[in-house]
Protein backbone atom coordinates (compact mmCIF):
# COMPACT_ATOMS: atom_id res chain seq x y z
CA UNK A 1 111.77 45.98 -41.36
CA UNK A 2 108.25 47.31 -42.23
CA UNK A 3 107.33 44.03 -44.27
CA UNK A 4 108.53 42.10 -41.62
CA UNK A 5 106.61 43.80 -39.11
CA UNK A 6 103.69 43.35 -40.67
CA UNK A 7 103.94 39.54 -41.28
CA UNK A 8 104.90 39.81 -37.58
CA UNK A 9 101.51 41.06 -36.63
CA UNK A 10 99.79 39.27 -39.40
CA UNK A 11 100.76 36.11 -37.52
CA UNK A 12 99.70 37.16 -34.34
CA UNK A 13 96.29 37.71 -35.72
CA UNK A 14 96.43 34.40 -37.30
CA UNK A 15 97.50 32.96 -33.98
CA UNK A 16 94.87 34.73 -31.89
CA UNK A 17 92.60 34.43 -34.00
CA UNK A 18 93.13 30.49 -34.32
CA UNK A 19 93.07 30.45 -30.64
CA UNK A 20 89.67 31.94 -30.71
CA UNK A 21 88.24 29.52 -33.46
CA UNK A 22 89.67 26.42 -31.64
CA UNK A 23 88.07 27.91 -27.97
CA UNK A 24 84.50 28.25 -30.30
CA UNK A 25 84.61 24.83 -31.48
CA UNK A 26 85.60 22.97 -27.92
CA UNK A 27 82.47 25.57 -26.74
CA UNK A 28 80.42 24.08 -29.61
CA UNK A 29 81.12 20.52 -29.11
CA UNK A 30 80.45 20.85 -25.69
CA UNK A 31 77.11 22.41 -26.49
CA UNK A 32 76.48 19.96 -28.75
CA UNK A 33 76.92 17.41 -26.41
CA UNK A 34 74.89 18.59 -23.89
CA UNK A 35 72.43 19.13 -26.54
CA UNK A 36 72.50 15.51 -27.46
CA UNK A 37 72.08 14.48 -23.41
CA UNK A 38 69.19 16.90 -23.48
CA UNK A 39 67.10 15.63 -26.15
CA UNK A 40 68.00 11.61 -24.85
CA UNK A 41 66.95 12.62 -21.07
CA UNK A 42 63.51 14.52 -22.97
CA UNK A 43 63.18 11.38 -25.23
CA UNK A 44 63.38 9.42 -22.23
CA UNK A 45 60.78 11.25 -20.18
CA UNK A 46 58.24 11.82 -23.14
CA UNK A 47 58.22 8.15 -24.31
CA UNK A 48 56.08 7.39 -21.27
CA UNK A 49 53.74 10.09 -21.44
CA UNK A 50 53.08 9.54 -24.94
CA UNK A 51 52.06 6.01 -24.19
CA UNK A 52 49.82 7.48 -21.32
CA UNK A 53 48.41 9.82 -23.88
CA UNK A 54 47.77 7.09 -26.80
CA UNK A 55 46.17 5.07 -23.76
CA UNK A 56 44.13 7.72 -22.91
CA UNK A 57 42.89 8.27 -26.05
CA UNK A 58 41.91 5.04 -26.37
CA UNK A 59 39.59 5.19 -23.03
CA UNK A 60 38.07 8.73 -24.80
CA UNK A 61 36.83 6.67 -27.87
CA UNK A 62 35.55 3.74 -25.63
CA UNK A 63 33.65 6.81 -23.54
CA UNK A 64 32.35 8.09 -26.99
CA UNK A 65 31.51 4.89 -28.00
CA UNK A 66 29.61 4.45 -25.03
CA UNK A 67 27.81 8.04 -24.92
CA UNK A 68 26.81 7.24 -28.96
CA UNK A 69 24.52 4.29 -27.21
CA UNK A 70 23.45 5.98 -23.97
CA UNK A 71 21.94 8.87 -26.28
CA UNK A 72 20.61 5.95 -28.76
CA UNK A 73 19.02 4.43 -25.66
CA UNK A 74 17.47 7.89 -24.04
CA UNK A 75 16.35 8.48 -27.45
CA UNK A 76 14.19 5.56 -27.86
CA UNK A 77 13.07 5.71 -24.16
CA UNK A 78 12.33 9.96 -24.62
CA UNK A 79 9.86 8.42 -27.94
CA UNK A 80 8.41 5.79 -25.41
CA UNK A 81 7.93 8.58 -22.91
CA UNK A 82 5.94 10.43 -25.85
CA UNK A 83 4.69 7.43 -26.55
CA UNK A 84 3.34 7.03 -23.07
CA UNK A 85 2.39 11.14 -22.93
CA UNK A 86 0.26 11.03 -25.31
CA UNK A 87 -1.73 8.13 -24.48
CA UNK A 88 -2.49 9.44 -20.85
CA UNK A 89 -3.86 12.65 -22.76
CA UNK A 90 -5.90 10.48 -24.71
CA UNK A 91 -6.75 8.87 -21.88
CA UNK A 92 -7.77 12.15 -19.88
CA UNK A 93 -9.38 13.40 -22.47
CA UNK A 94 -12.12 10.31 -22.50
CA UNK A 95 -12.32 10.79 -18.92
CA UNK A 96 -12.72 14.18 -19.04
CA UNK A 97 -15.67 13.61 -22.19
CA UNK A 98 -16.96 10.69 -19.46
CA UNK A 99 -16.76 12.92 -16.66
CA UNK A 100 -18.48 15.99 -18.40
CA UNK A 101 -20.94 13.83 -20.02
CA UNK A 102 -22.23 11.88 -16.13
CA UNK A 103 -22.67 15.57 -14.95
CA UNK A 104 -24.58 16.63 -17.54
CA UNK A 105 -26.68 13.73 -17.05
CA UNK A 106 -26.53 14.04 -13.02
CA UNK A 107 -27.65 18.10 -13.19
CA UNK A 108 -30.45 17.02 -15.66
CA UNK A 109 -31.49 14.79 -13.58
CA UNK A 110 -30.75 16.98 -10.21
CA UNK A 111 -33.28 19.15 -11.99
CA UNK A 112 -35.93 16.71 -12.91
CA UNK A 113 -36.23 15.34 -9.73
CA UNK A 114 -36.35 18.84 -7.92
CA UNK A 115 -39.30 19.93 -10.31
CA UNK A 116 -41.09 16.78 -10.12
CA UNK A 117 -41.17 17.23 -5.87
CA UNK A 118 -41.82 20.83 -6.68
CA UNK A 119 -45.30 19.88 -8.77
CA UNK A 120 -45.59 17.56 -6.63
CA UNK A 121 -45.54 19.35 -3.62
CA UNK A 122 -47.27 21.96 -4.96
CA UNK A 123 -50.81 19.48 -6.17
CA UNK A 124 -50.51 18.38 -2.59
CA UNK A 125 -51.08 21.06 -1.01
CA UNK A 126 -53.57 22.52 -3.65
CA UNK A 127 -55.72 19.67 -3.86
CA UNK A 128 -55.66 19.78 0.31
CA UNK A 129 -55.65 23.50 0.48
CA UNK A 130 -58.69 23.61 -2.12
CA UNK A 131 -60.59 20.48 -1.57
């Protein structure tokens, strides 16, 4: 009686435990399948967003695109703005030389005049004061 107990409880470890496996594997296939619904549904709902995204990218490079020929442009007009810049110095600087060069000529002559009515001035009244 002590073997057969013991192939008694054997089997109802082989039983339970059978029971046990065969609950894990309906678990796992259920899990499986809602794994499987999962990634469809996500597969689904990405597909779209991934087209938005390659679409989008494709805008970005046109905007790059664009901005490379914007900064070409404000690059040639920032050397026609130098261009320009140094020019009007050139410019000033004449008319400053110009300008400098009149008043030189203006005081010289400011002072000329004023001490030619000052000798004047002062024969006039020495010839009439003396003669």
């Amino acid at each position: 009686m002590g073997n057969q107990t013991w192939l008694i409880l054997i089997g109802i470890a082989i039983i339970v435990t059978s029971g046990f496996v065969i609950s894990l594997i309906i678990e796992l296939k259920k899990t499986v399948r809602s794994l499987n619904d999962f990634v469809k549904t996500t597969e689904e709902s990405v597909r779209p967003t991934l087209e938005e995204l390659q679409q989008t990218l494709r805008s970005l490079r046109n905007i790059s695109e664009n901005l490379t020929d914007v900064t070409a442009d404000m690059k040639s007009l920032s050397g026609s703005v130098r261009e320009v810049g140094s020019t009007i110095k050139y410019v000033s600087d004449v008319v400053e030389e110009i300008t400098s060069s009149v008043a030189v000529k203006v005081s010289g002559a400011k002072a000329g005049i004023k001490t030619g009515l000052m000798v004047l001035l002062h024969n006039l009244f020495l010839k009439k004061g003396g003669s």
